[in-house]
Protein backbone atom coordinates (compact mmCIF):
# COMPACT_ATOMS: atom_id res chain seq x y z
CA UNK A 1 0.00 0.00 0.00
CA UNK A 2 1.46 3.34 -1.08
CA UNK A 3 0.45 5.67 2.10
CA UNK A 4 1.99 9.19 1.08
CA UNK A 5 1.82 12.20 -1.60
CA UNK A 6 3.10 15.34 -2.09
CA UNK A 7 3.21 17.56 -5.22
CA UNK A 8 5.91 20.39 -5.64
CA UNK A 9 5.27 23.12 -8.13
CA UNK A 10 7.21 26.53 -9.13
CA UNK A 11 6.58 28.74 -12.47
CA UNK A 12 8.24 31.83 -13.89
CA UNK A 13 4.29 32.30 -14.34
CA UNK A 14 3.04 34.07 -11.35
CA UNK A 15 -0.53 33.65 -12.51
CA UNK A 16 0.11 29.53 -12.11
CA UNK A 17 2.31 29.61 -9.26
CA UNK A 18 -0.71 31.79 -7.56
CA UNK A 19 -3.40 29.43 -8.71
CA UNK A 20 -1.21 26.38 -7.67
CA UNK A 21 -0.49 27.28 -4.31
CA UNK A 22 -4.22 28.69 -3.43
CA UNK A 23 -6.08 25.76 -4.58
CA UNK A 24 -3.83 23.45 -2.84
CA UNK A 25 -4.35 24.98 0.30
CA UNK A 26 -7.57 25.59 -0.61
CA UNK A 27 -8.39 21.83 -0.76
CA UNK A 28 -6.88 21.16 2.09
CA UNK A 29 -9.61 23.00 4.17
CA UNK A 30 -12.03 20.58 2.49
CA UNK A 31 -11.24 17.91 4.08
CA UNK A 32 -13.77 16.67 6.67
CA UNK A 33 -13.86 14.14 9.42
CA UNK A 34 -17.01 12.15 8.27
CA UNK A 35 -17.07 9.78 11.81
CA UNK A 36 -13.65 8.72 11.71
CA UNK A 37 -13.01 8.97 7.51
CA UNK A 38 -11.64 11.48 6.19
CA UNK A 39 -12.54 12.45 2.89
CA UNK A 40 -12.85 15.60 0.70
CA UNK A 41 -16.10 17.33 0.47
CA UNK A 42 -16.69 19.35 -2.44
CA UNK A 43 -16.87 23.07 -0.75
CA UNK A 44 -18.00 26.64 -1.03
CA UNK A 45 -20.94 25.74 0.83
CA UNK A 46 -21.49 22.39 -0.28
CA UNK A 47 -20.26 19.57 2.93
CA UNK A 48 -21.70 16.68 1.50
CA UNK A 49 -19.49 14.44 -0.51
CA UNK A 50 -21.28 13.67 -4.08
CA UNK A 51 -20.84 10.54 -6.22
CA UNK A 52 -20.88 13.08 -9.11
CA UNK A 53 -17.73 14.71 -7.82
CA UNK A 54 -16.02 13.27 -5.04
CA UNK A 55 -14.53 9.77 -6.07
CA UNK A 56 -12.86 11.87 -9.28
CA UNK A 57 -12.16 14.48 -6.76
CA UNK A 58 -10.66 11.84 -4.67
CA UNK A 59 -8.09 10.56 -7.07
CA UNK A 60 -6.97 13.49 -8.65
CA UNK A 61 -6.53 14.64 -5.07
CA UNK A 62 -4.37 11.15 -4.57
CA UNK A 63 -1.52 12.88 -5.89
CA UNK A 64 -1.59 14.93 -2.82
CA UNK A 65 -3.79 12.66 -0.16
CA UNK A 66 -3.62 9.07 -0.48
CA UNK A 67 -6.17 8.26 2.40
CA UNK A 68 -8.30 10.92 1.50
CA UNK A 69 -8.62 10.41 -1.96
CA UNK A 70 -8.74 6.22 -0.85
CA UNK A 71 -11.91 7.29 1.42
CA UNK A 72 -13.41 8.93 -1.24
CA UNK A 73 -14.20 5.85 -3.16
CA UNK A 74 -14.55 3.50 0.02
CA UNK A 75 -17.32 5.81 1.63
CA UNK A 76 -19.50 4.79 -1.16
CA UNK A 77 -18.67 1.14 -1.44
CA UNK A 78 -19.10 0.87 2.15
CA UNK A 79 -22.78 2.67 2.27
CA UNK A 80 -24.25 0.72 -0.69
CA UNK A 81 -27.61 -0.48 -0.23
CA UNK A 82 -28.51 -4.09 -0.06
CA UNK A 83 -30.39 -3.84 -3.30
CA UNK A 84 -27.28 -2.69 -4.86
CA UNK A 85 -28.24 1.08 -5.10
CA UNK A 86 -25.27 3.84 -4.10
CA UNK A 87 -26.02 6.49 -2.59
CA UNK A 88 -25.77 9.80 -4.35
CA UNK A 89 -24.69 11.25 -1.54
CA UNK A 90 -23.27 11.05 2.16
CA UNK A 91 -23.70 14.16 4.52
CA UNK A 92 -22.54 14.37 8.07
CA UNK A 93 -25.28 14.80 10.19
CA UNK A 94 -24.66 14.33 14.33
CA UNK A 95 -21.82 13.26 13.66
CA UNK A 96 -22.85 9.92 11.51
CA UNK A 97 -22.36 9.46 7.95
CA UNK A 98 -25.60 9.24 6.31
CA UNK A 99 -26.19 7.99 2.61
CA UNK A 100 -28.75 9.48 0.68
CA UNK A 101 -30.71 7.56 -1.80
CA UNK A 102 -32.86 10.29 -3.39
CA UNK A 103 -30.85 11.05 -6.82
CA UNK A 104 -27.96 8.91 -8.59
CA UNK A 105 -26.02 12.49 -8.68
CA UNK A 106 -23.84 11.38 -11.65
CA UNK A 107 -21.60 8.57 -11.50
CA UNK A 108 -18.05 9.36 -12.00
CA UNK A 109 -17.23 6.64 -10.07
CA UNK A 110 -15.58 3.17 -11.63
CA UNK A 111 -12.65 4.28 -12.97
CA UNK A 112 -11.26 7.16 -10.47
CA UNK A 113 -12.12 4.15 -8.04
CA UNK A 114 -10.25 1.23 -10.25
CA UNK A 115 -7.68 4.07 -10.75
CA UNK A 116 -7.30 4.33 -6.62
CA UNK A 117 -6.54 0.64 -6.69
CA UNK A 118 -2.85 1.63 -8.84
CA UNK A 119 -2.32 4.90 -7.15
CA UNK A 120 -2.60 3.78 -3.52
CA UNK A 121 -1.43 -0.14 -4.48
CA UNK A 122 -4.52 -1.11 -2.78
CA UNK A 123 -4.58 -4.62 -2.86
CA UNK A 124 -6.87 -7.40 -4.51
CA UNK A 125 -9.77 -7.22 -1.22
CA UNK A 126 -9.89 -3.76 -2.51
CA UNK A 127 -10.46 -4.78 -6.23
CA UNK A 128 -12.62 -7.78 -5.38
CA UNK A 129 -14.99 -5.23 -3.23
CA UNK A 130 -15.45 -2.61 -6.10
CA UNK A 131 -16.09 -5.88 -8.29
CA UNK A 132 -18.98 -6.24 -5.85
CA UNK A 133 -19.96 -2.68 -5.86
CA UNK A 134 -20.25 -2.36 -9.52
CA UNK A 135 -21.59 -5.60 -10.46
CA UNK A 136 -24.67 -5.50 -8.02
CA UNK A 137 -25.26 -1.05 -9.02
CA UNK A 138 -25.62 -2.64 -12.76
CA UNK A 139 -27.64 -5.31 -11.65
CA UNK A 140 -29.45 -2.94 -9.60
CA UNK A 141 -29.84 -0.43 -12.60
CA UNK A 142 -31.55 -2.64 -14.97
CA UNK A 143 -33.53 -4.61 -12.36
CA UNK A 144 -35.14 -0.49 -11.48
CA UNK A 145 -34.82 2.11 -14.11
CA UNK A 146 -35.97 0.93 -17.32
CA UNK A 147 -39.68 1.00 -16.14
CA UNK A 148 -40.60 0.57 -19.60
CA UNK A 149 -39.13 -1.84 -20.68
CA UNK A 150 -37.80 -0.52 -24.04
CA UNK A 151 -33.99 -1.18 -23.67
CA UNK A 152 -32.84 1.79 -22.25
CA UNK A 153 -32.46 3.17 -18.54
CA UNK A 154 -34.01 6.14 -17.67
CA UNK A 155 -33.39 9.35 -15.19
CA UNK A 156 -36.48 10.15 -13.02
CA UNK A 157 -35.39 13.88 -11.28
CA UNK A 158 -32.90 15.95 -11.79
CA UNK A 159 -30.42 15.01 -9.61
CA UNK A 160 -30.18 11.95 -11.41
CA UNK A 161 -27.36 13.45 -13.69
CA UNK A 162 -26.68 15.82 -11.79
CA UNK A 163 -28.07 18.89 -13.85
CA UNK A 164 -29.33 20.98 -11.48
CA UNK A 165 -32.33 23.58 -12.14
CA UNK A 166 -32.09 22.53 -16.23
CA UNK A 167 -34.90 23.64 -18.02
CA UNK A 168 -34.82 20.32 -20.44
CA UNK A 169 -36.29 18.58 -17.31
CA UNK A 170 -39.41 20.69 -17.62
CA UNK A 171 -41.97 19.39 -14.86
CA UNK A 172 -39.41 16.85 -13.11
CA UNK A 173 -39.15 16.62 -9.73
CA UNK A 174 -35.65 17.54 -8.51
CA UNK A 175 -34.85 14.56 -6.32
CA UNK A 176 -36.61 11.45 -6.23
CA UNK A 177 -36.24 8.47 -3.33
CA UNK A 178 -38.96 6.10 -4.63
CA UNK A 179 -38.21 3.04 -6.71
CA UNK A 180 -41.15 3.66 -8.98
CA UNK A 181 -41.30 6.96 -11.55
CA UNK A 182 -43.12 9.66 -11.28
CA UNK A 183 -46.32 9.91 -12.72
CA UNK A 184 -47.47 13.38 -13.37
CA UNK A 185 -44.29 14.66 -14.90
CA UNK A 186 -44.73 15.26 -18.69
CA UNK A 187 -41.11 14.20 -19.15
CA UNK A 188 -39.73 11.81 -17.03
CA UNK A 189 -39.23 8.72 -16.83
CA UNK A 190 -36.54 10.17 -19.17
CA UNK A 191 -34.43 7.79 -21.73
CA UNK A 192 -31.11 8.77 -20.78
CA UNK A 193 -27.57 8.55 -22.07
CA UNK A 194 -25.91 9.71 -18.64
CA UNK A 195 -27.42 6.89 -16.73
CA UNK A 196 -27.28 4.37 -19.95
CA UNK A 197 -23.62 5.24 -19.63
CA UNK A 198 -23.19 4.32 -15.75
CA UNK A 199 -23.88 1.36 -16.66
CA UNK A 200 -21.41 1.52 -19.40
CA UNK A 201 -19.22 2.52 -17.47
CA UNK A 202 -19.81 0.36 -14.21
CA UNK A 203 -19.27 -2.71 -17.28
CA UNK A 204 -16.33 -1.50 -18.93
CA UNK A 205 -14.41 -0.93 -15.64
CA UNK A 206 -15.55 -4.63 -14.78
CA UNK A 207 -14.30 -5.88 -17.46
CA UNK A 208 -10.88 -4.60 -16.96
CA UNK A 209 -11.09 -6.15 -12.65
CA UNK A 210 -12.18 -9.50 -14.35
CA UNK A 211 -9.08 -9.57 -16.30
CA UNK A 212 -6.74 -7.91 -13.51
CA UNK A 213 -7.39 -11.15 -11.79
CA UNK A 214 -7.08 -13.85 -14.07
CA UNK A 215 -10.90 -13.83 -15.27
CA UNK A 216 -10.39 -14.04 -18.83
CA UNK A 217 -13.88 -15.53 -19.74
CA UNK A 218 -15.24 -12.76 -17.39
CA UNK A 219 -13.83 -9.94 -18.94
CA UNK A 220 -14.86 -10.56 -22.27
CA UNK A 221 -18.59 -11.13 -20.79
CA UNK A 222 -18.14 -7.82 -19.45
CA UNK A 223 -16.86 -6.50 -22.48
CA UNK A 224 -19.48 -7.66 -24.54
CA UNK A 225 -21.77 -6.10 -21.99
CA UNK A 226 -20.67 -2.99 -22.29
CA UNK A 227 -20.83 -2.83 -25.67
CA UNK A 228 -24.61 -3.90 -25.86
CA UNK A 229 -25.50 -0.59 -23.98
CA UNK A 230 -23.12 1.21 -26.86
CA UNK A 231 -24.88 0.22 -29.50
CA UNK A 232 -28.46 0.92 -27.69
CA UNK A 233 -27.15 4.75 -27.15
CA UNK A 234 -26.31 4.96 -30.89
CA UNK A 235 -28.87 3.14 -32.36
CA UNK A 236 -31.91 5.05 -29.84
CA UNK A 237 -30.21 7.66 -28.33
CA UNK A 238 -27.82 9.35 -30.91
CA UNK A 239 -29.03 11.13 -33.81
CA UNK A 240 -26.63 10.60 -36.83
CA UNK A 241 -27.92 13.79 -38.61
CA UNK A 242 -27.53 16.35 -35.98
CA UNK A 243 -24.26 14.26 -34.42
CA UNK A 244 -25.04 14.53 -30.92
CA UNK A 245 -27.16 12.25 -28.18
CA UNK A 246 -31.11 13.33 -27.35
CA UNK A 247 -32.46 12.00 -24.44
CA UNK A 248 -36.07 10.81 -25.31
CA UNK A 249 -39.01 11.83 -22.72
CA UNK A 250 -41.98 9.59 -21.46
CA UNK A 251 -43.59 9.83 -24.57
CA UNK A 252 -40.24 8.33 -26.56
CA UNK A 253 -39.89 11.87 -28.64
CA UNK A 254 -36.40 13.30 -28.35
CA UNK A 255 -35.75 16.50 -26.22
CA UNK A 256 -33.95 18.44 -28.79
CA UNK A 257 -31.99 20.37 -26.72
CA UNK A 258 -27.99 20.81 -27.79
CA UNK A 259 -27.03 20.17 -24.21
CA UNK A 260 -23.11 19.22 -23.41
CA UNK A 261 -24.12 15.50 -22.53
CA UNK A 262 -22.49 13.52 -25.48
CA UNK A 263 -19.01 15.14 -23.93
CA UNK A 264 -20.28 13.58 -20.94
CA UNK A 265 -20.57 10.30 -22.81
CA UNK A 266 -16.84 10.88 -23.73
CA UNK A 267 -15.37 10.69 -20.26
CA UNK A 268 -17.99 7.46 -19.45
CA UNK A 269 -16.31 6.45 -23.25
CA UNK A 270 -20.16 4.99 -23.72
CA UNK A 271 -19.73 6.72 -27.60
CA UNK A 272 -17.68 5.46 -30.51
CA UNK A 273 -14.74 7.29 -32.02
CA UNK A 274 -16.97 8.60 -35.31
CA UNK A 275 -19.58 9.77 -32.86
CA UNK A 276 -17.07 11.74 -30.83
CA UNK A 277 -15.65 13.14 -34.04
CA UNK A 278 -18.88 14.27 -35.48
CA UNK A 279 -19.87 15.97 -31.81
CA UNK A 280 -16.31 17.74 -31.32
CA UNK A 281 -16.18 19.04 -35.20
CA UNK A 282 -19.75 19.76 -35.45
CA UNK A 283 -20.60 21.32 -31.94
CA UNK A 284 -18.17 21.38 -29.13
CA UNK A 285 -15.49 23.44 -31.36
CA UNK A 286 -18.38 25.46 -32.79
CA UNK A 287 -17.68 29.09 -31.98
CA UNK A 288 -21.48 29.43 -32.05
CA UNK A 289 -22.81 26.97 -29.61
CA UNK A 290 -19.81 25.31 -27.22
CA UNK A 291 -16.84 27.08 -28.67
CA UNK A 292 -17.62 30.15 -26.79
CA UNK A 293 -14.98 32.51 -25.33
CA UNK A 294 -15.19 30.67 -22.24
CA UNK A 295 -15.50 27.27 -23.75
CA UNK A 296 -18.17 24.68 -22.33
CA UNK A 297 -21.26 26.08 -21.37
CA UNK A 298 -23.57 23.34 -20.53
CA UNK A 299 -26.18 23.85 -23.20
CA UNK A 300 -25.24 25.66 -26.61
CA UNK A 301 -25.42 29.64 -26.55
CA UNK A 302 -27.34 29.48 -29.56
CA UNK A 303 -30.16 26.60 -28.12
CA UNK A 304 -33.83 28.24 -27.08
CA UNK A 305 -33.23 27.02 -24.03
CA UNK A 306 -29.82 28.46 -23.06
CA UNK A 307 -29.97 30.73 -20.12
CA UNK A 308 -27.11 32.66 -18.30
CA UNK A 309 -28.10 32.27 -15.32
CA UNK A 310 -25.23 33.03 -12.63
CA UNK A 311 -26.48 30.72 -9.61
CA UNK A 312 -26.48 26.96 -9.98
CA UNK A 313 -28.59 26.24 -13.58
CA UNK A 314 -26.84 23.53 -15.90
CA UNK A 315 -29.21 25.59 -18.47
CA UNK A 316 -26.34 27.41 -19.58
CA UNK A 317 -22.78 28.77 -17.92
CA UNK A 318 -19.67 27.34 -17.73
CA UNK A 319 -19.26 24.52 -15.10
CA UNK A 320 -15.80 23.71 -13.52
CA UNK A 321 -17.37 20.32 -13.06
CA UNK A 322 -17.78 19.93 -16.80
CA UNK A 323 -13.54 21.16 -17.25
CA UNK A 324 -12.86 18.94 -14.45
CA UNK A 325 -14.58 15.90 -16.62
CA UNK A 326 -13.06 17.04 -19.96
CA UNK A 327 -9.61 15.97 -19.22
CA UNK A 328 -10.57 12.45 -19.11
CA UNK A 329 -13.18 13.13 -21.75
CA UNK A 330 -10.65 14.37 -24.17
CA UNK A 331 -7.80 11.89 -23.42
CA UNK A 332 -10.30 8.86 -24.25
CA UNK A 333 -10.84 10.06 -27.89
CA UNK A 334 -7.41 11.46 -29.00
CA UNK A 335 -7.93 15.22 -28.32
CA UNK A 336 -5.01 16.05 -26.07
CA UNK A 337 -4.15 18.90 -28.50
CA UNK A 338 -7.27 21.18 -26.37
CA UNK A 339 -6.40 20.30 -22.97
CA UNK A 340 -4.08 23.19 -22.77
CA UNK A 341 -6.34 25.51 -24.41
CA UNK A 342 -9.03 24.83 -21.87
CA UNK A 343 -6.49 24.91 -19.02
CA UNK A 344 -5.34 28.53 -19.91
CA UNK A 345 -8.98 29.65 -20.47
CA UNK A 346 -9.57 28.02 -16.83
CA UNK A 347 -6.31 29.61 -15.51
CA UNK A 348 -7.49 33.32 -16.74
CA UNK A 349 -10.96 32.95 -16.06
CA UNK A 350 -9.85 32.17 -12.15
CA UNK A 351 -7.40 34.30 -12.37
CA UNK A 352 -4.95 35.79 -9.68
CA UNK A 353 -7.61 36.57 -7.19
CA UNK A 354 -8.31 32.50 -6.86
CA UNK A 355 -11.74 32.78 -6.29
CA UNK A 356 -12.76 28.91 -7.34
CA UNK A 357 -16.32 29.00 -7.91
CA UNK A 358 -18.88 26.73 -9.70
CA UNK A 359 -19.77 28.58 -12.56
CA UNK A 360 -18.27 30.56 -15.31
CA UNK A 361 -20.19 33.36 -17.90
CA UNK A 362 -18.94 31.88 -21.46
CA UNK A 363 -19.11 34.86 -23.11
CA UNK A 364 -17.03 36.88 -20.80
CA UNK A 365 -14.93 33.93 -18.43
CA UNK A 366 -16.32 36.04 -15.23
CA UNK A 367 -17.14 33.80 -12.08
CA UNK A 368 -20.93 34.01 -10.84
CA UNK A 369 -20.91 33.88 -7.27
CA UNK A 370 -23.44 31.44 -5.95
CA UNK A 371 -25.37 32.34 -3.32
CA UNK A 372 -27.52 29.34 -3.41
CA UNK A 373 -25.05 26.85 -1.86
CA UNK A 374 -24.31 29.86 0.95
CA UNK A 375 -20.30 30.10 -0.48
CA UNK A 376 -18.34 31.82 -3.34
CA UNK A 377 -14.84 30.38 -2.90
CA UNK A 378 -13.18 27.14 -2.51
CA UNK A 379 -15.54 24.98 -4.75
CA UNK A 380 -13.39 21.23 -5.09
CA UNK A 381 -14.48 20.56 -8.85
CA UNK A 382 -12.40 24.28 -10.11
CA UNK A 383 -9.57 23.71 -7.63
CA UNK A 384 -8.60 20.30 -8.59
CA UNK A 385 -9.24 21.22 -12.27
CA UNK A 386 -7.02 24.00 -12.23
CA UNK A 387 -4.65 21.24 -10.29
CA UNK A 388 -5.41 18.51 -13.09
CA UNK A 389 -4.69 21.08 -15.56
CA UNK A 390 -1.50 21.99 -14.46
CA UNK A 391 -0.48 18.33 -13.98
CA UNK A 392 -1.37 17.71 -17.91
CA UNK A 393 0.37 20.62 -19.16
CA UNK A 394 3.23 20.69 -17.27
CA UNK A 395 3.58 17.64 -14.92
CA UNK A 396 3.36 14.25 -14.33
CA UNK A 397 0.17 11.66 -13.81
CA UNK A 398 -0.18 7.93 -13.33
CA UNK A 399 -3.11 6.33 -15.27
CA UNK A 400 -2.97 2.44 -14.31
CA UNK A 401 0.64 1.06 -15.04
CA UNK A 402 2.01 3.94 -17.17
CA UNK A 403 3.42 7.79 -16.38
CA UNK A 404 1.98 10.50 -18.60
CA UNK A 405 4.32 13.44 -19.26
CA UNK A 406 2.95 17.30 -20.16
CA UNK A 407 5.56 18.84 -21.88
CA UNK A 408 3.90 22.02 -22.81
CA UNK A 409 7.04 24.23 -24.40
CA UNK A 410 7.62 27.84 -23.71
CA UNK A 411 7.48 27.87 -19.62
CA UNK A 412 9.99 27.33 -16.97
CA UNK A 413 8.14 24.91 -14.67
CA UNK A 414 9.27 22.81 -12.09
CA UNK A 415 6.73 19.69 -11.25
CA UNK A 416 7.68 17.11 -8.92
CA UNK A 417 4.94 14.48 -7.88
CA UNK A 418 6.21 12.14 -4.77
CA UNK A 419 4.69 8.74 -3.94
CA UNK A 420 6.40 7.29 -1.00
CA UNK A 421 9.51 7.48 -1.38
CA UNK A 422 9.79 7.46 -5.63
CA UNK A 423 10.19 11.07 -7.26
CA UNK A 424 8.73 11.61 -10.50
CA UNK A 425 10.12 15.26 -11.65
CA UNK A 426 9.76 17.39 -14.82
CA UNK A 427 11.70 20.52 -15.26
CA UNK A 428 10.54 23.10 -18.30
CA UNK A 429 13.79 25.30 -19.42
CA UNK A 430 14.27 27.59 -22.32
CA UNK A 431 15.50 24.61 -24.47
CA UNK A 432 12.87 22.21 -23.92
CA UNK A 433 11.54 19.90 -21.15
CA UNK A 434 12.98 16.96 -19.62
CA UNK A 435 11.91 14.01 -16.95
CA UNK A 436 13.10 12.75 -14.32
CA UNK A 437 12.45 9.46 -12.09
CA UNK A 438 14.41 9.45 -8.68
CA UNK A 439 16.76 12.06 -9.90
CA UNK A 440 17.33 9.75 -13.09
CA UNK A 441 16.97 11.37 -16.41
CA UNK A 442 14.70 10.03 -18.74
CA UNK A 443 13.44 11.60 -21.59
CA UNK A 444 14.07 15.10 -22.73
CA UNK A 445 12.00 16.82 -25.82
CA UNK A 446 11.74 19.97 -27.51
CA UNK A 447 8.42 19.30 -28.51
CA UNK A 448 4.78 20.23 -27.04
CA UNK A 449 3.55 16.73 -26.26
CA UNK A 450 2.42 14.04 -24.13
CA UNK A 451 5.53 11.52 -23.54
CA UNK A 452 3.69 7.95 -21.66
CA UNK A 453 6.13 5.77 -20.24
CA UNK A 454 6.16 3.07 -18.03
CA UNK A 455 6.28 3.22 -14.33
CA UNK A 456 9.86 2.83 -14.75
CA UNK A 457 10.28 5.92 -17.54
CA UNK A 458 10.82 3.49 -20.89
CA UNK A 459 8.92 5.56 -23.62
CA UNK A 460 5.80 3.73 -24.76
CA UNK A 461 4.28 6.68 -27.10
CA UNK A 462 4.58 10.26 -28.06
CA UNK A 463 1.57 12.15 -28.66
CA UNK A 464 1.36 15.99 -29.67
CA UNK A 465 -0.23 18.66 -27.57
């Protein structure tokens, strides 16, 4: 079991020095004693931990935190219902943990958890329990939520995906703790690709455990698996001539809404390559809908149903949620080349005042200030993006068994991630940018790229930035 982190940073750029140090500190005074675990709560107001945010929170925090980012996967294994349900989220009330079973909140949860097992070296009772956990949520997903039977699981509130106050939802409810749907909502029981891809998700991430131990057999089941909910999001779910995913309402009519959802589907990789392609060219890199000067607002500037609102509406500003997601999102599909475009917009937007907030106005970058969750500053998702950013562009990150390398050209960085007692350092100079593992050199390029080695620094690939 690897039991300690620490992450060293220095820039010639004050503006990434500032936001390095702030939100490291910053995320230091989330951390909560939740009876006896700590883990990281998600901040500026909100002190629950959410299954939408905190087990991705966790392990990009693992580079600093270990047992934190370990709890923040465990806490949800360990309060699963018996009939397989997690909770969407745990608050800390008298002192108890208490799970909360009235949305699914998102679920960015299998692989930041299968990642923890790598990252913390957590041993096969750890991989055999979120086998457990995973297996008996998909069981539990398609046992419940496809109340009518036509092949595809369905949201029932709000919460379910996490979209808070979005006007697509129409006459929803915003949380919902029965196990039968609503009936006198217009819209829901909704066909959904965010919850078809939990289960995606939950299946792809078992099919890598099954093979981890020896399952061979298992793993291709899995595989197979996953791939059957694939092909039901592109065959009901996508629409080939507009190149993005509509969720269908009760009525099995698709809400034609240009929401941000299929990048969603990218980080869940529940979407083929083609599909991916057609949304980035067509609509996320349109200038007109998700292109906008602050990239990423959660439903296209130029939809009906865009609004830009300030407090807490995934109807239409920036989220640092959704740039926390994208990393992963873009990595799965080959679009490294953006992840430094979004990081600078992130790093300006923030700026040197390191307010981390929730929300961004896309067509100016400004923060909103949301008085709804009772806080303005120290919001987890923007602080560990900014941190996830920085680690892409100019420093190093474990993913599984390799090392990958941001060698971003044209800054004099210094980036050293500790685990125990191995040193993984990369040093930015006028010439170029070179690695290091315990003090060894390893690589050294003039190039903007990603380098991915192994865990021992042999080069496996090169990939441009």
């Amino acid at each position: 079991m690897i039991s300690s982190a620490e992450v060293g940073f220095e820039s010639n750029d004050e503006l990434l020095t500032r936001l390095f140090v702030s939100a490291s500190e910053k995320c230091r005074k989330n951390i909560r004693d939740f009876a006896g675990d700590k883990v990281l709560v998600e901040g500026a107001g909100y002190e629950k931990i959410w299954l939408e945010t905190q087990p991705m929170g966790g392990w990009m925090y693992s580079k600093q935190n270990i047992p934190v980012a370990l709890n923040n996967q465990l806490m949800f294994m360990k309060h699963q219902r018996a009939d397989g349900r997690i909770p969407g989220s745990i608050a800390l009330v008298d002192g108890r943990a208490v799970p909360q079973f009235d949305k699914f909140q998102g679920f960015c949860f299998p692989e930041p958890a299968l990642e923890m097992y790598y990252t913390a070296d957590a041993g096969d009772d750890y991989l055999e329990m979120l086998c457990q956990t995973l297996q008996r949520f998909d069981d539990y997903l398609w046992r419940n939520r496809d109340s009518d039977n036509d092949g595809c699981l369905e949201s029932w509130c709000r919460y379910d995906t996490g979209e808070d106050n979005a006007l697509r939802y129409n006459d929803a409810p915003n949380a919902w703790d029965r196990e039968t749907p609503p009936e006198d909502s217009e819209t829901v029981p909704m066909a959904s690709v965010d919850v078809m891809s939990y289960s995606c998700s939950a299946r792809a991430t078992l099919s890598k455990i099954s093979y981890i131990m020896g399952r061979e057999d298992e793993g291709d089941a899995w595989a197979r698996k996953a791939e059957e909910v694939r092909a039901v999001i592109k065959g009901y779910l996508w629409d080939p001539d507009a190149g993005t995913c509509f969720d269908r309402n009760k009525a099995h009519e698709r809400i034609r809404v240009l929401y941000h959802n299929t990048l969603r589907a990218m980080y869940w990789s529940s979407i083929d390559r083609e599909m991916a392609e057609k949304f980035v060219n067509s609509h996320l890199l349109n200038t007109k809908e998700f292109w906008t000067f602050m990239p990423l607002p959660s439903v296209a500037v130029s939809d009906p149903l865009f609004r830009n609102i300030p407090e807490n509406n995934w109807s239409g500003q920036c989220e640092a949620l959704t740039y926390q997601r994208a990393v992963t999102a873009l990595e799965n599909y080959g679009y490294d080349f953006l992840i430094p475009v979004l990081g600078n917009k992130l790093f300006d937007a923030i700026g040197k005042e390191c307010v981390f907030v929730q929300q961004y106005d896309p067509f100016t970058g400004r923060p909103s200030v949301n008085r709804e969750s009772g806080g303005s500053d120290g919001y987890g998702p923007a602080m560990l993006a900014v941190l996830e950013y920085i680690a892409a562009m100019y420093g190093v990150r474990r993913k599984e068994n390799t090392l990958l390398w941001g060698c971003v050209q044209g800054r004099r960085n210094s980036y050293e991630q500790r685990w125990d007692d191995d040193r993984y350092r990369i040093e930015g100079t006028d010439k170029g940018v070179i690695g290091y593992i315990n003090n060894r050199k390893i690589f050294e390029t003039g190039r903007t790229s990603k380098i991915i080695t192994d865990m021992k620094g042999n080069v496996i690939r090169v990939e441009d930035l």
